[in-house]
N, C-alpha and C. Protein backbone atom coordinates (compact mmCIF):
# COMPACT_ATOMS: atom_id res chain seq x y z
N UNK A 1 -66.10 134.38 -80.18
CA UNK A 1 -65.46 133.47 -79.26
C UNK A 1 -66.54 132.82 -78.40
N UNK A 2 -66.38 131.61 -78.35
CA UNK A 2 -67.31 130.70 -77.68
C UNK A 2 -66.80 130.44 -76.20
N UNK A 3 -68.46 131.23 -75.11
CA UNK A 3 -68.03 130.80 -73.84
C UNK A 3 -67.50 129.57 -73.50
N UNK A 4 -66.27 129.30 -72.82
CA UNK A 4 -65.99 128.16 -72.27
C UNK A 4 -66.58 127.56 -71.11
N UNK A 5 -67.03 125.93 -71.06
CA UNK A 5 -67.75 125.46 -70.14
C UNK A 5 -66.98 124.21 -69.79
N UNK A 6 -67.00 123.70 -68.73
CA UNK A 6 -66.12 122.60 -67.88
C UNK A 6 -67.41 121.76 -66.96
N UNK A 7 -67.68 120.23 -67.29
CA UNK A 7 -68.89 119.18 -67.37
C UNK A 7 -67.96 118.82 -66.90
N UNK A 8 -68.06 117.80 -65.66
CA UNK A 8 -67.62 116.83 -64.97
C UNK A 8 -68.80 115.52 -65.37
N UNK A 9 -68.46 114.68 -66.34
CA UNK A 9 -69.06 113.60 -66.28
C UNK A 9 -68.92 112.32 -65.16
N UNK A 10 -70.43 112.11 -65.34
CA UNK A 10 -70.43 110.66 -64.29
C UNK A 10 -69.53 109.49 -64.40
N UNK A 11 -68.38 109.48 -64.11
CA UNK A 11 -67.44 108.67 -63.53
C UNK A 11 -66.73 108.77 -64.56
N UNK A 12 -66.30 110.11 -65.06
CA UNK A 12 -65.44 110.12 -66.62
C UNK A 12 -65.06 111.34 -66.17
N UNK A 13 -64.16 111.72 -67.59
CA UNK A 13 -63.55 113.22 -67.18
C UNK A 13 -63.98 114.27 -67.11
N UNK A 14 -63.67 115.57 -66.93
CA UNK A 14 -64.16 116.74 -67.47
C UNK A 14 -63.86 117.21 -68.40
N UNK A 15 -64.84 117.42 -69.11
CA UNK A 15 -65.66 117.99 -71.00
C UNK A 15 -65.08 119.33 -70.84
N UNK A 16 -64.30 119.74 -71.43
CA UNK A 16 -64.15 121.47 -71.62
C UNK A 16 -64.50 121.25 -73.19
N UNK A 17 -65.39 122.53 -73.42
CA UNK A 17 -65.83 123.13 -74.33
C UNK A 17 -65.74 124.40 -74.73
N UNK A 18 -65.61 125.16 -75.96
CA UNK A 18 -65.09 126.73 -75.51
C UNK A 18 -63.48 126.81 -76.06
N UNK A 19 -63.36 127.91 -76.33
CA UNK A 19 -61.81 128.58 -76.74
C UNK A 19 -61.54 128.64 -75.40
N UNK A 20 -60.72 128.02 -75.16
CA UNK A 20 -59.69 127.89 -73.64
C UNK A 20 -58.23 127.45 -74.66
N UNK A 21 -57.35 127.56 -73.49
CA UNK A 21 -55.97 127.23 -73.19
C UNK A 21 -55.24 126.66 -72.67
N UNK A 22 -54.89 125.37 -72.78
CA UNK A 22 -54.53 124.50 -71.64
C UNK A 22 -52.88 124.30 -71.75
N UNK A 23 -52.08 124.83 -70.37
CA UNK A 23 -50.80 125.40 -70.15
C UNK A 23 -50.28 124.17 -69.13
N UNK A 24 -49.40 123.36 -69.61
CA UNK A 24 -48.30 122.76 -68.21
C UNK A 24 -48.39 123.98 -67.45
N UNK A 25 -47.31 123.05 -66.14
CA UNK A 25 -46.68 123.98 -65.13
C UNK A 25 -45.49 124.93 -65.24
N UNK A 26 -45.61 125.07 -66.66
CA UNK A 26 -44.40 125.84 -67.03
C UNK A 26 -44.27 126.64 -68.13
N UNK A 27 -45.95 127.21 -68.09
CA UNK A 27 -46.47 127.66 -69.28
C UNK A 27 -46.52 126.98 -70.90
N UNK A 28 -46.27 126.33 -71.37
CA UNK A 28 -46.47 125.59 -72.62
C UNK A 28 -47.80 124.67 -73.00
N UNK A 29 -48.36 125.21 -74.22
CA UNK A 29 -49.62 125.40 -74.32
C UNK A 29 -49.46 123.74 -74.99
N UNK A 30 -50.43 123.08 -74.52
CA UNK A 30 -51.02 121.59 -74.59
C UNK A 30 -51.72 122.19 -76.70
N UNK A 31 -51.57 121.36 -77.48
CA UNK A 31 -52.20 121.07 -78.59
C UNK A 31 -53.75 120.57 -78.12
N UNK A 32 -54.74 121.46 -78.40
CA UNK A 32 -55.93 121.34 -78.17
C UNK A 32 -57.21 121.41 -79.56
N UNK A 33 -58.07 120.54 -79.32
CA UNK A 33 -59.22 121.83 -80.00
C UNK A 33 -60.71 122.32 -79.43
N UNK A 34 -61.73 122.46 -79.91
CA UNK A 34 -62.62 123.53 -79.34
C UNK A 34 -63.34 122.66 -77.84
N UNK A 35 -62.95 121.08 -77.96
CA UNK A 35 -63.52 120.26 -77.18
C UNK A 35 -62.45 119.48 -76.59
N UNK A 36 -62.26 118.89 -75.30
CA UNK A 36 -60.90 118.08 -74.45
C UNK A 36 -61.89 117.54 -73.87
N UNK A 37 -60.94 116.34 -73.41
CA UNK A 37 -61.74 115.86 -71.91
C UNK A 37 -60.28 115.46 -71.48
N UNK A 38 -60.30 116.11 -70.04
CA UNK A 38 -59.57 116.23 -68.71
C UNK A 38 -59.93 115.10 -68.08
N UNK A 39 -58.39 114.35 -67.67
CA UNK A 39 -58.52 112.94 -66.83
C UNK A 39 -58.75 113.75 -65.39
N UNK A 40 -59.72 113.21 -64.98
CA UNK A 40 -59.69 113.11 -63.34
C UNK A 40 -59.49 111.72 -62.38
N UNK A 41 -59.37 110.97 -63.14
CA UNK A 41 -59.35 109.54 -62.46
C UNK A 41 -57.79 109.47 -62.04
N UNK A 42 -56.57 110.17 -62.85
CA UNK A 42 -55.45 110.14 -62.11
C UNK A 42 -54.85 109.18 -63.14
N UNK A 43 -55.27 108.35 -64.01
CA UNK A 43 -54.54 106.66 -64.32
C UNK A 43 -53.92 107.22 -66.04
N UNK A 44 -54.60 108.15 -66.49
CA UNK A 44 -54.30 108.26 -68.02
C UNK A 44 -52.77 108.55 -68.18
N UNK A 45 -53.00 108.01 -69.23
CA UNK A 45 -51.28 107.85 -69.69
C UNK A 45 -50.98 109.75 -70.46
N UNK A 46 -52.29 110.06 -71.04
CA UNK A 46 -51.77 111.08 -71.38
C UNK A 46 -52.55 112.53 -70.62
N UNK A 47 -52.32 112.19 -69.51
CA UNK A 47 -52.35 113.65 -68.64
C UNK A 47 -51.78 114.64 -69.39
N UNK A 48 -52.77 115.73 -69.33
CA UNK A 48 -54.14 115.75 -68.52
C UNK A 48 -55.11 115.13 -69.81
N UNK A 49 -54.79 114.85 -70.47
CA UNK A 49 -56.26 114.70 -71.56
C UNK A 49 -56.50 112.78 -70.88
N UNK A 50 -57.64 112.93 -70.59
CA UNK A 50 -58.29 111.88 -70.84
C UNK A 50 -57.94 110.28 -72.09
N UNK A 51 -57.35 109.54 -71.16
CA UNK A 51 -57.60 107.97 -72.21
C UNK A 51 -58.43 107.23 -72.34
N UNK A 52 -59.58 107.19 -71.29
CA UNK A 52 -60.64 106.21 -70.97
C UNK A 52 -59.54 105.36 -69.64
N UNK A 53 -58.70 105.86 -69.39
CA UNK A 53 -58.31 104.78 -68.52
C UNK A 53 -59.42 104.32 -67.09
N UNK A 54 -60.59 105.73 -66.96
CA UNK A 54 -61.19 105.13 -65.57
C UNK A 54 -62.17 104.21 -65.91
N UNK A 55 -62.49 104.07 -67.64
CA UNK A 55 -63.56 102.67 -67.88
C UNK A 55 -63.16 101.25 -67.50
N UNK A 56 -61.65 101.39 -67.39
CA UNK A 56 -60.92 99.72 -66.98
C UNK A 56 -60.67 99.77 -65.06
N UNK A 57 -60.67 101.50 -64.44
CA UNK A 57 -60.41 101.56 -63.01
C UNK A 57 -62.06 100.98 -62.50
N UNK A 58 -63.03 101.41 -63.14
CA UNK A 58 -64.21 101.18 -62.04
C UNK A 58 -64.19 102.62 -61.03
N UNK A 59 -63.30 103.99 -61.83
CA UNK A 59 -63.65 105.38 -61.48
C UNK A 59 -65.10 105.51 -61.20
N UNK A 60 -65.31 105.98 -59.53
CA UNK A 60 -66.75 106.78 -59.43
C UNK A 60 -66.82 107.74 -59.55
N UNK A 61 -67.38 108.94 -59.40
CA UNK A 61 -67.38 110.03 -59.31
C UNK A 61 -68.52 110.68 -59.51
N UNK A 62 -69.76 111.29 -59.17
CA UNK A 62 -70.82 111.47 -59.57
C UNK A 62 -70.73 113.31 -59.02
N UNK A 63 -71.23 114.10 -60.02
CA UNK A 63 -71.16 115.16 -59.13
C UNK A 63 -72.08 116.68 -59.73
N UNK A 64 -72.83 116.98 -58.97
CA UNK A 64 -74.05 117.63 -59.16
C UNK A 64 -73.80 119.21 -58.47
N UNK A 65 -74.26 119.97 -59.13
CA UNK A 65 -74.19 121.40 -58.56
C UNK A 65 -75.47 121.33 -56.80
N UNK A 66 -75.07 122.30 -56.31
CA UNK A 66 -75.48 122.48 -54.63
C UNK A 66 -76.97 123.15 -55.58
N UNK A 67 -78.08 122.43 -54.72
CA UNK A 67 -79.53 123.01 -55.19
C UNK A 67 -79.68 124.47 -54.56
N UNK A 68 -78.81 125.06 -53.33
CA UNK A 68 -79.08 126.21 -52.98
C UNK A 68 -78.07 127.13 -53.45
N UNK A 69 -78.23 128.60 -53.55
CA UNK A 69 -77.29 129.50 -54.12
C UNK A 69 -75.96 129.82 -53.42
N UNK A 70 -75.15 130.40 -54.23
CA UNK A 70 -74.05 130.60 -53.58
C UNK A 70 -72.55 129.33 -54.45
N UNK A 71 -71.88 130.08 -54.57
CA UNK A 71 -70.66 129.64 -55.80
C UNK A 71 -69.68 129.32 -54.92
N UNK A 72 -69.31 127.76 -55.60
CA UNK A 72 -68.12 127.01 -55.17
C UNK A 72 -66.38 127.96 -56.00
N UNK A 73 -65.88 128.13 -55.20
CA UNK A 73 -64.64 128.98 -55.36
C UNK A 73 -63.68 127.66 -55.81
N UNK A 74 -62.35 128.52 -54.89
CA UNK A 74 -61.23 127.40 -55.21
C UNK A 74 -60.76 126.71 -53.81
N UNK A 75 -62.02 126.54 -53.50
CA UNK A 75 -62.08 125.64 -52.43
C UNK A 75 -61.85 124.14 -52.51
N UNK A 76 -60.95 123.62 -51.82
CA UNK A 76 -60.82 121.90 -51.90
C UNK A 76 -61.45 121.28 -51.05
N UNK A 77 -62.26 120.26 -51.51
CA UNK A 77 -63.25 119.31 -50.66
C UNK A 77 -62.72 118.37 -50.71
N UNK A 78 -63.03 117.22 -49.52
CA UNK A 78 -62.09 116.29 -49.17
C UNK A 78 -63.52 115.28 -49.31
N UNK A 79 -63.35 113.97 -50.21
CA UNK A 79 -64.22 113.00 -50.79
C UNK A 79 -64.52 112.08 -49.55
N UNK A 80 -64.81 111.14 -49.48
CA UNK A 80 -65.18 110.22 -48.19
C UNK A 80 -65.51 109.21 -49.89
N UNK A 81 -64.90 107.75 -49.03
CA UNK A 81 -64.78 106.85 -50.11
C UNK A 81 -66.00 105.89 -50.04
């Protein structure tokens, strides 16, 4: 079984890679395979998977791990536009 990994691309979705499972809110497992990309832009028609819809929004998003130690939880950060 291949560790699963989650890439937030520059102004695109997030890359999951890895045997994962992707469940609605009501447990029912999404048709997947070993690779997805997750809309974060909000606009895709087929939430959660990725359409390219943020190549027509002009989606930013740039986002880099903290250079000092210490792990981001399930903490929500609030963006500044």
């Amino acid at each position: 079984m291949k560790h699963a990994t989650i890439t937030p691309t520059d102004n695109g979705p997030y890359i999951v890679e890895g045997d994962v499972t992707l469940l609605d809110a009501e447990g029912n497992a999404f048709e997947t395979t070993d690779t997805i990309a997750l809309c974060r832009c909000g606009l895709s028609a087929t939430k959660p998977l990725c359409d390219g819809s943020h190549e027509k929004t002009y989606f930013n998003a740039i986002n880099r791990a903290p250079s000092t130690s210490g792990a981001i939880g399930s903490q929500a950060f609030a963006s500044t536009p």
